[in-house]
N, C-alpha and C. Protein backbone atom coordinates (compact mmCIF):
# COMPACT_ATOMS: atom_id res chain seq x y z
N UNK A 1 9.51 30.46 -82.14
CA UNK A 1 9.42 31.13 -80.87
C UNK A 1 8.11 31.92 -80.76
N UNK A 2 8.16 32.41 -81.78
CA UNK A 2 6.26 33.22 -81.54
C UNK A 2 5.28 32.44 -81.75
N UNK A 3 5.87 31.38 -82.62
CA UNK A 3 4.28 30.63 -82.43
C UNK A 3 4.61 29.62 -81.34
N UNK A 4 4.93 29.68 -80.34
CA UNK A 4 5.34 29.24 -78.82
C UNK A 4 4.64 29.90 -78.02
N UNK A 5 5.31 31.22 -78.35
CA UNK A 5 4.61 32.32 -77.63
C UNK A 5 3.00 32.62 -77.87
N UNK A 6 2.77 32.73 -78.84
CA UNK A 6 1.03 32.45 -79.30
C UNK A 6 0.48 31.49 -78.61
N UNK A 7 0.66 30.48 -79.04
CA UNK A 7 0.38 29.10 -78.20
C UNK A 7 -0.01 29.01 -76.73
N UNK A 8 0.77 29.62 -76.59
CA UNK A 8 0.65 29.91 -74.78
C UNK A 8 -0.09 30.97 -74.35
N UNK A 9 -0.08 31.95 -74.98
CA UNK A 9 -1.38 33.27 -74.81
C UNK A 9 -1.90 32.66 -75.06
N UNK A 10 -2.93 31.84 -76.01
CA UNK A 10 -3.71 31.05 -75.72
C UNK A 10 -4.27 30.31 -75.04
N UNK A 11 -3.41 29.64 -74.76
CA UNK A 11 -3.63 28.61 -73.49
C UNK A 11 -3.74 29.20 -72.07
N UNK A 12 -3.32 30.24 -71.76
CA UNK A 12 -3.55 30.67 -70.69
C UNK A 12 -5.32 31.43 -70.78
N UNK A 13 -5.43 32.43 -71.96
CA UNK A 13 -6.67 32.75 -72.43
C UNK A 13 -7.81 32.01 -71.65
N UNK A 14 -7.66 30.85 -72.47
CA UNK A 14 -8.30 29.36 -72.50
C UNK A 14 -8.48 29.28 -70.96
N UNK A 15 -7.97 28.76 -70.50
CA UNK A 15 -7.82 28.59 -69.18
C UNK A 15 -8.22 30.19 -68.19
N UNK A 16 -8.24 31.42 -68.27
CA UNK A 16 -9.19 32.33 -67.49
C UNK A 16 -10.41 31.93 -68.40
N UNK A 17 -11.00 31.57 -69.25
CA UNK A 17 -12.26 31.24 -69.55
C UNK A 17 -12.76 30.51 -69.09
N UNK A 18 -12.07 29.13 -69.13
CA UNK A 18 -12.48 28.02 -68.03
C UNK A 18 -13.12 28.47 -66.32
N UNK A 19 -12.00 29.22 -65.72
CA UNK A 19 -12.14 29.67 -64.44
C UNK A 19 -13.64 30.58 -64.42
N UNK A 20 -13.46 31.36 -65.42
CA UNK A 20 -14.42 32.65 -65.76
C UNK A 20 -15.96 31.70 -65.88
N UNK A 21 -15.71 30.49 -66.73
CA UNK A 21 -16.98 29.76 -67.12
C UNK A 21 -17.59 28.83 -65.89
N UNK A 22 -16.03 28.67 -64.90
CA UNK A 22 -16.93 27.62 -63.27
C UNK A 22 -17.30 28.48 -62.58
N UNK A 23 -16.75 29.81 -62.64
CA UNK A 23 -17.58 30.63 -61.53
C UNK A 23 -19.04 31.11 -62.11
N UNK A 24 -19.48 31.22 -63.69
CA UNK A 24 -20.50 31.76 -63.63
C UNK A 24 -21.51 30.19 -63.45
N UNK A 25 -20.77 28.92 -63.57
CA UNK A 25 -21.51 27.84 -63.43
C UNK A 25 -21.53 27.54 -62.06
N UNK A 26 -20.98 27.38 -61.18
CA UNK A 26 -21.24 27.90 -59.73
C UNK A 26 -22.26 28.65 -59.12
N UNK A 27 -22.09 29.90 -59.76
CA UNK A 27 -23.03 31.02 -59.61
C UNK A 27 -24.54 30.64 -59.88
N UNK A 28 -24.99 30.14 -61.70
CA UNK A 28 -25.89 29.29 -61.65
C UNK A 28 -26.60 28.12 -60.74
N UNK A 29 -25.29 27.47 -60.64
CA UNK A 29 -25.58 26.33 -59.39
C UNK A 29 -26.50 27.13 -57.95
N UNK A 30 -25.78 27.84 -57.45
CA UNK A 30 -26.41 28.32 -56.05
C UNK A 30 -27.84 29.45 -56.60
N UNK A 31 -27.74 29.98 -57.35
CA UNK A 31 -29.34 30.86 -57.84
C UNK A 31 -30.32 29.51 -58.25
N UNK A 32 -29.33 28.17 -58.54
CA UNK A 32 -30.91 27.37 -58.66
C UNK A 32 -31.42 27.17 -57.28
N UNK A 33 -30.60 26.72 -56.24
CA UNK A 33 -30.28 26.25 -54.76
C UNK A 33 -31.05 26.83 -54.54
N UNK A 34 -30.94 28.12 -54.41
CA UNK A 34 -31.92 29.08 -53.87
C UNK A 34 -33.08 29.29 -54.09
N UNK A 35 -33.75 29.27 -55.38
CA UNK A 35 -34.80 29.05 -56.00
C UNK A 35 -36.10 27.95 -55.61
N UNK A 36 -34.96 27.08 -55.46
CA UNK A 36 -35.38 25.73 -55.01
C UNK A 36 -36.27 26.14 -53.89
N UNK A 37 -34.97 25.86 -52.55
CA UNK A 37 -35.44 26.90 -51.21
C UNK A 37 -36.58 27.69 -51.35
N UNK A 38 -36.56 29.03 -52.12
CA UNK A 38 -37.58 29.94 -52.34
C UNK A 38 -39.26 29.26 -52.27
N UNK A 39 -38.96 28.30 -53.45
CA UNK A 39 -40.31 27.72 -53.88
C UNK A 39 -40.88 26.23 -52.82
N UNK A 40 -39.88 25.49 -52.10
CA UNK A 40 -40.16 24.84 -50.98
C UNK A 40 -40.36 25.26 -49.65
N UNK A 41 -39.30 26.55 -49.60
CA UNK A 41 -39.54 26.72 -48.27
C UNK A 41 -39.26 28.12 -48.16
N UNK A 42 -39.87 29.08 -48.72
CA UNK A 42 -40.48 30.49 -48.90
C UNK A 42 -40.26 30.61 -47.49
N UNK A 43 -39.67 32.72 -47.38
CA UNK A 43 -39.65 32.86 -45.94
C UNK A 43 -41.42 33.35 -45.23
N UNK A 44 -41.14 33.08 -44.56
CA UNK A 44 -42.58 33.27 -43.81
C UNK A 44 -43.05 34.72 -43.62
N UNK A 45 -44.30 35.25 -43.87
CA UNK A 45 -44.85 36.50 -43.67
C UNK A 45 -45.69 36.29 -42.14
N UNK A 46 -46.10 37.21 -41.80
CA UNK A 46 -46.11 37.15 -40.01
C UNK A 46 -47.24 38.68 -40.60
N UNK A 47 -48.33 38.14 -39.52
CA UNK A 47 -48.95 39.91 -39.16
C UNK A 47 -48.40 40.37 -38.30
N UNK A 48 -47.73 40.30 -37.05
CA UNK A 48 -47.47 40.47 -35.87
C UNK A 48 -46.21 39.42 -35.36
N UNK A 49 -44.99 40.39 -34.80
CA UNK A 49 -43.87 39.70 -34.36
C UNK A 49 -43.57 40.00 -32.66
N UNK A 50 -43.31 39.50 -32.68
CA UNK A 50 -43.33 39.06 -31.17
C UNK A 50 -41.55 40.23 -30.31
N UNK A 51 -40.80 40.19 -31.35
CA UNK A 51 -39.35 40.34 -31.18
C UNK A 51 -39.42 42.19 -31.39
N UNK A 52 -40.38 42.24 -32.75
CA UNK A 52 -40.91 43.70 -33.16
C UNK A 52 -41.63 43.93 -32.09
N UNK A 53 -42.19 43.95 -31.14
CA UNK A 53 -42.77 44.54 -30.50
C UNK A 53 -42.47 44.69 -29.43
N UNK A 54 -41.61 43.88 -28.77
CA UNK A 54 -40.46 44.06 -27.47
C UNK A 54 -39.79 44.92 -27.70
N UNK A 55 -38.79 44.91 -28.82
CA UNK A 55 -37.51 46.23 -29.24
C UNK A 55 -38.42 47.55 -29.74
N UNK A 56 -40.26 47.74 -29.95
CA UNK A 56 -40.45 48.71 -29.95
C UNK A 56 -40.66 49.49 -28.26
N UNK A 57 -41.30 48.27 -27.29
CA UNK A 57 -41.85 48.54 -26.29
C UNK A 57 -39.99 49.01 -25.36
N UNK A 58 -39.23 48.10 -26.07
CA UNK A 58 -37.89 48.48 -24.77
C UNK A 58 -37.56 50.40 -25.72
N UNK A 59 -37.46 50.47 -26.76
CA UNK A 59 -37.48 51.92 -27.17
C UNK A 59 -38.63 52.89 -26.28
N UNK A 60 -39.58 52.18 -26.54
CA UNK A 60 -40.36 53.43 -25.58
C UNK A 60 -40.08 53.32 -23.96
N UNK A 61 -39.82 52.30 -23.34
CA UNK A 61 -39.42 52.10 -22.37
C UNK A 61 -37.43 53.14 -21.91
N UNK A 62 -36.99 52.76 -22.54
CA UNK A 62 -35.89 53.59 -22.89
C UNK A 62 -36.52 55.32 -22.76
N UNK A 63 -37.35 55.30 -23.69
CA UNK A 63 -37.70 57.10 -23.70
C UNK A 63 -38.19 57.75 -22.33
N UNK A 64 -38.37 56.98 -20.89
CA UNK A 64 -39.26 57.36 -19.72
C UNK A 64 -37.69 57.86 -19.06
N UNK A 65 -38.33 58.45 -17.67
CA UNK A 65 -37.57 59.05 -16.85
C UNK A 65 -37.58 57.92 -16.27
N UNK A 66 -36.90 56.78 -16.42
CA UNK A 66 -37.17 55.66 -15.43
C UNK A 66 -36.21 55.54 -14.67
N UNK A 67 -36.81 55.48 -13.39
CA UNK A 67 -35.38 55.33 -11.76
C UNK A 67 -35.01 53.79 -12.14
N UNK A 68 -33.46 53.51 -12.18
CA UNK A 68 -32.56 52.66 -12.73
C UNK A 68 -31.32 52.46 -11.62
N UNK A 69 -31.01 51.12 -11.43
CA UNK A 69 -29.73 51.45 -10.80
C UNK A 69 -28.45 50.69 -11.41
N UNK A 70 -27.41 51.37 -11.73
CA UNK A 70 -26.46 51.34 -12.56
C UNK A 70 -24.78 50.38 -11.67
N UNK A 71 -24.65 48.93 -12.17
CA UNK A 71 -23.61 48.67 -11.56
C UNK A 71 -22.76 48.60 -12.82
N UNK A 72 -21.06 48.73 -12.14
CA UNK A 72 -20.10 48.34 -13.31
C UNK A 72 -19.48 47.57 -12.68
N UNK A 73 -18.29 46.84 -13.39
CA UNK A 73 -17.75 45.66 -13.14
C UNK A 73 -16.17 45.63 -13.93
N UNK A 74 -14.91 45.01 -13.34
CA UNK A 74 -13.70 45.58 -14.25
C UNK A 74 -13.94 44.10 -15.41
N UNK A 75 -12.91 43.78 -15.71
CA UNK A 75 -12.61 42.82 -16.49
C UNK A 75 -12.85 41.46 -16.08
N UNK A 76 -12.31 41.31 -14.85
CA UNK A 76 -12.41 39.88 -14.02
C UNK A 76 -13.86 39.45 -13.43
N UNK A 77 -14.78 40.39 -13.80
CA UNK A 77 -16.09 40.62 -13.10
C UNK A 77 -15.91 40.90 -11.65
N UNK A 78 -15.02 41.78 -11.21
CA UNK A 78 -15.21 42.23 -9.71
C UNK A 78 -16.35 43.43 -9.96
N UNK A 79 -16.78 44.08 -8.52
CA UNK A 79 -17.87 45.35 -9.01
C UNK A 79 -16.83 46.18 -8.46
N UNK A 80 -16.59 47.49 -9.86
CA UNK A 80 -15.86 48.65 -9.13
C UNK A 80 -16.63 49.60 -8.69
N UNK A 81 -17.79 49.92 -8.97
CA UNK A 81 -18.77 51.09 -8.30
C UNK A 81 -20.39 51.01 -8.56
N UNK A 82 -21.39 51.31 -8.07
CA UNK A 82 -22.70 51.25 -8.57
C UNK A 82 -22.88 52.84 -8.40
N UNK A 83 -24.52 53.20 -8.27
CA UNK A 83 -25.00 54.31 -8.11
C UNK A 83 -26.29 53.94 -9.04
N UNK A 84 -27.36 55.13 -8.19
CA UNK A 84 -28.64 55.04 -8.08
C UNK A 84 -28.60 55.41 -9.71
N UNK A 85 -29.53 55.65 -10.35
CA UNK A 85 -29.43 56.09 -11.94
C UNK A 85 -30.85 56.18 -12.76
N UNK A 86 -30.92 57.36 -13.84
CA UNK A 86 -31.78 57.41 -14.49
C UNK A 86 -31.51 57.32 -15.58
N UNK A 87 -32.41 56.49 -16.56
CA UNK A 87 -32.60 55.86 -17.36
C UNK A 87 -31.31 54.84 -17.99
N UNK A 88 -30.77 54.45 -18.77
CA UNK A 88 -30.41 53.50 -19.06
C UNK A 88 -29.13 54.11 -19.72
N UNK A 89 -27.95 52.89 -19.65
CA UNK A 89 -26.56 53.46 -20.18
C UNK A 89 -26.67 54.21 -21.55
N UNK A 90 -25.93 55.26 -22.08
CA UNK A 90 -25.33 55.76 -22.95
C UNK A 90 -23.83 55.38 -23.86
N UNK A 91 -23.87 54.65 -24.46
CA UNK A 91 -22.46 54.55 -25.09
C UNK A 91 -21.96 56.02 -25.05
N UNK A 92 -20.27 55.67 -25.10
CA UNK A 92 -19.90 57.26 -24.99
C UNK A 92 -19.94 57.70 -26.34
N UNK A 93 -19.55 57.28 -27.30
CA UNK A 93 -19.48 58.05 -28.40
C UNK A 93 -20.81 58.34 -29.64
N UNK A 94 -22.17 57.76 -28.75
CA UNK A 94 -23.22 58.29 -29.18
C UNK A 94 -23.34 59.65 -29.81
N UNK A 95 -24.25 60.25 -30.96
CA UNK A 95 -24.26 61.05 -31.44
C UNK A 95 -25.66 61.48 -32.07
N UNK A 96 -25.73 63.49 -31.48
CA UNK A 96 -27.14 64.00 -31.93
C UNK A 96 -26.92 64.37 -33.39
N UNK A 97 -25.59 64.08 -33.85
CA UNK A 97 -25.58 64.10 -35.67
C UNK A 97 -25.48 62.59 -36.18
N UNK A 98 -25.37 62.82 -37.73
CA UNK A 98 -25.00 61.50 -38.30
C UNK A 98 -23.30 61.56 -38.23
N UNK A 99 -22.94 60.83 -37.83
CA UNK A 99 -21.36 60.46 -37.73
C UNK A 99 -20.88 59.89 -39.12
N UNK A 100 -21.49 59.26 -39.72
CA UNK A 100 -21.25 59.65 -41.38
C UNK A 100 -21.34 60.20 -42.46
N UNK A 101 -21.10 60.56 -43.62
CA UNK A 101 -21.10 61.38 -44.93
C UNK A 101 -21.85 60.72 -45.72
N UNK A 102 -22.31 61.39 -46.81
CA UNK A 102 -22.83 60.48 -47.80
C UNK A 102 -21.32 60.51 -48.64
N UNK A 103 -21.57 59.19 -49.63
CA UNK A 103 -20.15 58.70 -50.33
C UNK A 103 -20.50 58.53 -51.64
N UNK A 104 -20.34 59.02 -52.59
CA UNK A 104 -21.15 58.75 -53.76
C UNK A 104 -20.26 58.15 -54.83
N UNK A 105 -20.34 56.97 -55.44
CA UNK A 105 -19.97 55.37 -56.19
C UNK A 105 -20.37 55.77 -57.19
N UNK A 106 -18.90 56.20 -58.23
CA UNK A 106 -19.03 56.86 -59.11
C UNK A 106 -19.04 55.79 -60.32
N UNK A 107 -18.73 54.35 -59.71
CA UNK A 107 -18.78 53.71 -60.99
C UNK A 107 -20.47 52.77 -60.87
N UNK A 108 -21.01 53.20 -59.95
CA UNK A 108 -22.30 52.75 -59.81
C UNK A 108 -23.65 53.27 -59.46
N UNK A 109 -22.78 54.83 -60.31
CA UNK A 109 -23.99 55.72 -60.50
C UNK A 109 -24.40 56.13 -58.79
N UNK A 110 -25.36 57.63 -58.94
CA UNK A 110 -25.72 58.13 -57.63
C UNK A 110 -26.49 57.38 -56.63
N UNK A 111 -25.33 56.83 -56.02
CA UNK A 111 -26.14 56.30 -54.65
C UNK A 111 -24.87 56.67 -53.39
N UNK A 112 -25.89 56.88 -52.48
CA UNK A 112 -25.33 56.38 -51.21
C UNK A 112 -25.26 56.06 -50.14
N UNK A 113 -24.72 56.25 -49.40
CA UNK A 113 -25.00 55.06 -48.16
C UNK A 113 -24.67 55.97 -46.95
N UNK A 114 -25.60 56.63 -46.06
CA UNK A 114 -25.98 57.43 -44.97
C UNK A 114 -26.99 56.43 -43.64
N UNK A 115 -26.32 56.78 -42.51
CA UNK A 115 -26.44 56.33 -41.63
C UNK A 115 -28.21 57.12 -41.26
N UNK A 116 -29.24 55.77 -40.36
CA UNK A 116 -30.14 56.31 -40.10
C UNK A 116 -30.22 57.07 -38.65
N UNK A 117 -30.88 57.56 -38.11
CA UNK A 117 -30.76 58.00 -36.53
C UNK A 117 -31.65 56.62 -36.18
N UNK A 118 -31.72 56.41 -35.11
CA UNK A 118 -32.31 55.36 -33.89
C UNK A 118 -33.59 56.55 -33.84
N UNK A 119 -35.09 55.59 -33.61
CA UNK A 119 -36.36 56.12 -33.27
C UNK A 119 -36.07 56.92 -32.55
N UNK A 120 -35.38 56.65 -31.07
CA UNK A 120 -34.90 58.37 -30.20
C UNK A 120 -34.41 59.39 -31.09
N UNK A 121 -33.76 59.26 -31.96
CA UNK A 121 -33.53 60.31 -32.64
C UNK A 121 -31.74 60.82 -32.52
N UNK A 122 -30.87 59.24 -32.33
CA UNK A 122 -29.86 60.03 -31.68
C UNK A 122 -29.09 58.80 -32.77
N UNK A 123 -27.59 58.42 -32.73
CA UNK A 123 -27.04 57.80 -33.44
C UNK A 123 -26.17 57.16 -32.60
N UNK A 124 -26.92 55.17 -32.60
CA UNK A 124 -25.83 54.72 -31.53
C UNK A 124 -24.70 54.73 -31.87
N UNK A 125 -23.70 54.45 -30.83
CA UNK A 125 -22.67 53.91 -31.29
C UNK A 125 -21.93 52.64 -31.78
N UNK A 126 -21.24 52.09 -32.25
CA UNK A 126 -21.14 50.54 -32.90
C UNK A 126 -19.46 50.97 -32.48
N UNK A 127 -18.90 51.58 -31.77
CA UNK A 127 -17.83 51.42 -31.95
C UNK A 127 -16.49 51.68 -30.64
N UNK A 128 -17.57 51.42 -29.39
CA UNK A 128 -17.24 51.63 -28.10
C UNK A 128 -17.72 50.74 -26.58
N UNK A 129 -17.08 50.39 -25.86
CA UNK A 129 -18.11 49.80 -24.45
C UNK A 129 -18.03 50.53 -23.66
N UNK A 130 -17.28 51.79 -23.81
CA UNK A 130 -17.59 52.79 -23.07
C UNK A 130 -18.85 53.44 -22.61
N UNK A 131 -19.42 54.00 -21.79
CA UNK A 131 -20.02 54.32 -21.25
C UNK A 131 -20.72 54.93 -20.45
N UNK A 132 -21.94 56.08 -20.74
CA UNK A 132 -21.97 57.18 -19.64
C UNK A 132 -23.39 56.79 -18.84
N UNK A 133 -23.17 56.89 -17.50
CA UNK A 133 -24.03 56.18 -16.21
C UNK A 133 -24.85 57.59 -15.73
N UNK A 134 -25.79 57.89 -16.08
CA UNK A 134 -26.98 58.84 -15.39
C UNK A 134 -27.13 58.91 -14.27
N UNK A 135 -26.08 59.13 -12.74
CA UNK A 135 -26.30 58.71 -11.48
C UNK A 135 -26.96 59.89 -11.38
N UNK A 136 -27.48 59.59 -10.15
CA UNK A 136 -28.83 60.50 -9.41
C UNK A 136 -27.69 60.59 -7.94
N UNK A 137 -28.13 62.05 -7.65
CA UNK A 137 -27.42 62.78 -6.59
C UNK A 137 -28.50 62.46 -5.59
N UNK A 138 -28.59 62.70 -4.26
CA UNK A 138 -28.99 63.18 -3.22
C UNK A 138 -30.30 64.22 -3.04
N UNK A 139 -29.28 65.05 -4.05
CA UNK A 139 -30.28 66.62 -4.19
C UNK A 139 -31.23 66.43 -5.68
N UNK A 140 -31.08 64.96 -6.30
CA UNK A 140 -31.80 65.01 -7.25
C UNK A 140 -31.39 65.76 -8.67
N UNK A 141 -30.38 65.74 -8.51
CA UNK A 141 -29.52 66.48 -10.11
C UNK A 141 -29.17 64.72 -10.66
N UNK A 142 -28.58 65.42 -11.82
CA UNK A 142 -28.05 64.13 -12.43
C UNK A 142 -26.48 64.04 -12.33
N UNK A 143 -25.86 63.24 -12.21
CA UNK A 143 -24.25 63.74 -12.63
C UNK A 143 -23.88 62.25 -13.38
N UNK A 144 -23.36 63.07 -14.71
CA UNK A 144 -22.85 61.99 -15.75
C UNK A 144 -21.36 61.30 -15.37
N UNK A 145 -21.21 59.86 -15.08
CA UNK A 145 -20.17 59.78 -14.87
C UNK A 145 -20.03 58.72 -16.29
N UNK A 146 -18.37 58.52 -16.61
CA UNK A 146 -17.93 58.05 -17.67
C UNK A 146 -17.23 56.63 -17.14
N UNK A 147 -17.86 56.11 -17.76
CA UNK A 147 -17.37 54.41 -17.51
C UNK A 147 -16.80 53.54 -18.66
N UNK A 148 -15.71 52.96 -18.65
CA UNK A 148 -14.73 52.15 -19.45
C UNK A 148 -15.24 50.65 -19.33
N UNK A 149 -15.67 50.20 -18.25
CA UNK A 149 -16.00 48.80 -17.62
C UNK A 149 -17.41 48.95 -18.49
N UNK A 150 -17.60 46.98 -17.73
CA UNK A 150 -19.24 46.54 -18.33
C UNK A 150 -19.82 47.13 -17.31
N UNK A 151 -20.84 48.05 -17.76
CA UNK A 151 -21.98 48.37 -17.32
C UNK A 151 -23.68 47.86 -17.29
N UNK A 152 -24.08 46.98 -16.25
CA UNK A 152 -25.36 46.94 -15.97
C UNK A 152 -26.25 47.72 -15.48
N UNK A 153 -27.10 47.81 -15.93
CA UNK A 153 -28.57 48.95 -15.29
C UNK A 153 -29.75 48.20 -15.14
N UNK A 154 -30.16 48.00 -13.68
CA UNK A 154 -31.12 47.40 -13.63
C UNK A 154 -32.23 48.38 -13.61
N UNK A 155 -33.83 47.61 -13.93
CA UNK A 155 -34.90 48.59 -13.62
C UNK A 155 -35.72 48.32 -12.16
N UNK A 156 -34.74 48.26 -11.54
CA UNK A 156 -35.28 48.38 -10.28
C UNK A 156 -34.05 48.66 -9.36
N UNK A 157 -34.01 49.10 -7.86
CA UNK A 157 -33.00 49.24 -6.90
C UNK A 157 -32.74 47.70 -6.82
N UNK A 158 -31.14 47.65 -6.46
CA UNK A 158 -30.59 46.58 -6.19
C UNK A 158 -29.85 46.75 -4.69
N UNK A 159 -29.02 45.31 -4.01
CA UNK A 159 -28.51 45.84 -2.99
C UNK A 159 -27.01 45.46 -3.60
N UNK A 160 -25.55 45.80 -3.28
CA UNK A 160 -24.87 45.57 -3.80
C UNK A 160 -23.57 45.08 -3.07
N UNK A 161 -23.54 44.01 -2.66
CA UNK A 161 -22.08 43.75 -1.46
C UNK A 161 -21.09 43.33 -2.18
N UNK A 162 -19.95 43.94 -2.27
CA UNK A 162 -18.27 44.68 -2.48
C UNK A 162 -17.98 43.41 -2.19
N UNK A 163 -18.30 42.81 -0.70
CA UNK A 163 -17.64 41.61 0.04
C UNK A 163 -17.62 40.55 -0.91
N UNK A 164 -18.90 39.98 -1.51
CA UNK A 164 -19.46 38.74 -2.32
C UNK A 164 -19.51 38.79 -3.50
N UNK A 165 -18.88 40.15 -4.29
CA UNK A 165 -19.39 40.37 -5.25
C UNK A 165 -20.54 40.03 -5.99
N UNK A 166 -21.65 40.23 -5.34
CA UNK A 166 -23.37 39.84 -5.50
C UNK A 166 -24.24 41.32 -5.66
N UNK A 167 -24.63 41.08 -6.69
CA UNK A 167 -26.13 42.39 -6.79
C UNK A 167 -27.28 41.69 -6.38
N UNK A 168 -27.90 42.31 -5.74
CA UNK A 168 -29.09 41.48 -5.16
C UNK A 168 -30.50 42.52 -5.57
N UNK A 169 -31.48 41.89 -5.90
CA UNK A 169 -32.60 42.82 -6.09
C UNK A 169 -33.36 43.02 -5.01
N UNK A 170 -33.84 44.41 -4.81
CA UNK A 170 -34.67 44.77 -3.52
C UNK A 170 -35.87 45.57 -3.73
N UNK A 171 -36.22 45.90 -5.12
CA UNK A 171 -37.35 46.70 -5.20
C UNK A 171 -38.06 46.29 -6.42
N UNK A 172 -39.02 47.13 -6.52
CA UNK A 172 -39.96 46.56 -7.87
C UNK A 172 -39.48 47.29 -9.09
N UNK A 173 -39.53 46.96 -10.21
CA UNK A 173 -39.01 47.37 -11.37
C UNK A 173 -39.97 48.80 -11.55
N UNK A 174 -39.11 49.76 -11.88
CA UNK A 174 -39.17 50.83 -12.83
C UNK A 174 -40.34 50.86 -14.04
N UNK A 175 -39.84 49.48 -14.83
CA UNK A 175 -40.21 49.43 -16.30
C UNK A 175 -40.61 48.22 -16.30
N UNK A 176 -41.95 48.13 -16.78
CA UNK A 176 -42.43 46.76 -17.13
C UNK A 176 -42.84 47.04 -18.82
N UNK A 177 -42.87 45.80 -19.85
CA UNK A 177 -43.16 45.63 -20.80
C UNK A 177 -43.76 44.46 -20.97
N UNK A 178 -45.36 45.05 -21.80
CA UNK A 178 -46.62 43.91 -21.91
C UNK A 178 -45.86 43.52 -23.37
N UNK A 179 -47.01 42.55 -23.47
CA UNK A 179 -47.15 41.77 -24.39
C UNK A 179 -48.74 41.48 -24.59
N UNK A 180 -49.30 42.29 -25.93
CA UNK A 180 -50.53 42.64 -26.01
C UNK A 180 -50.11 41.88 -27.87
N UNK A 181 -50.22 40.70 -28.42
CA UNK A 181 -50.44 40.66 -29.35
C UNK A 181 -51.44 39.72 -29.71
């Protein structure tokens, strides 16, 4: 009976080694794969990106007092309200702190993992479609309204008919972004 029992601790042994020995041969397998890749088809270095310099120009574009006009829309894409608007939507649960902690991985030694702020200096959100709309009053104040729906903001006045559900454009944009590379 024990040497049954031996036998079989063994054999099972045997067998997580096996498993233990295809995954690190697997593992080998794809670090050659890659290697391969690496040395045929290396990723490309770039002086100048085309994509980097739009998402810097829409950040600075973002940073202006730019006249905007703000439509929302429910679920079905009907429009439930517009209004005139400055600058561009706000997620609601945006933040002028870091919304995370540092966490420190005690079995992998001092590190950790802290959220950066956005170039504005603020911390988007990743975890809402909510939404706050910068409408512009009459008298030229701002009044924040809070929106649940998809929100569009165009950079220019639009016209907006309820009837057709159609936004129509009627003015010249706010915000233009070159392309100087």
């Amino acid at each position: 009976m024990k040497k049954t029992l031996l036998v079989g601790i063994i054999g099972l042994l045997a067998l997580a080694g096996c498993t233990e020995s295809q995954e690190k041969k697997d593992q080998k397998s794809a670090e050659l794969q890659q290697s391969q890749y690496a040395a045929s088809q290396p990723v490309p270095m770039y002086d100048w990106s085309l994509e980097r310099h739009l998402v810097t120009e829409l950040y600075n574009a973002r940073n202006l007092r730019a006249v905007t006009h703000s439509v929302w829309r429910s679920n079905t894409g009907m429009i439930e309200g517009d209004c005139a608007s400055i600058g561009f939507g706000i997620p609601f649960d945006t933040s002028l702190t870091n919304p995370l902690s540092a966490v420190k991985y005690a079995s992998a030694g001092e590190r950790y993992v802290v959220e950066q702020a956005e170039p504005n200096g603020i911390f988007a959100s990743k975890n809402t479609s909510a939404t706050w709309v910068m409408c512009s009053s009459e008298t030229g104040t701002i009044e924040p309204v809070y929106i649940e729906s998809k929100v569009t903001t165009y950079p220019y006045s639009v016209n907006v008919n309820y009837s057709t559900n159609r936004v129509i454009k009627s003015g010249k944009s706010s915000v233009i972004i070159t392309v100087d590379g």
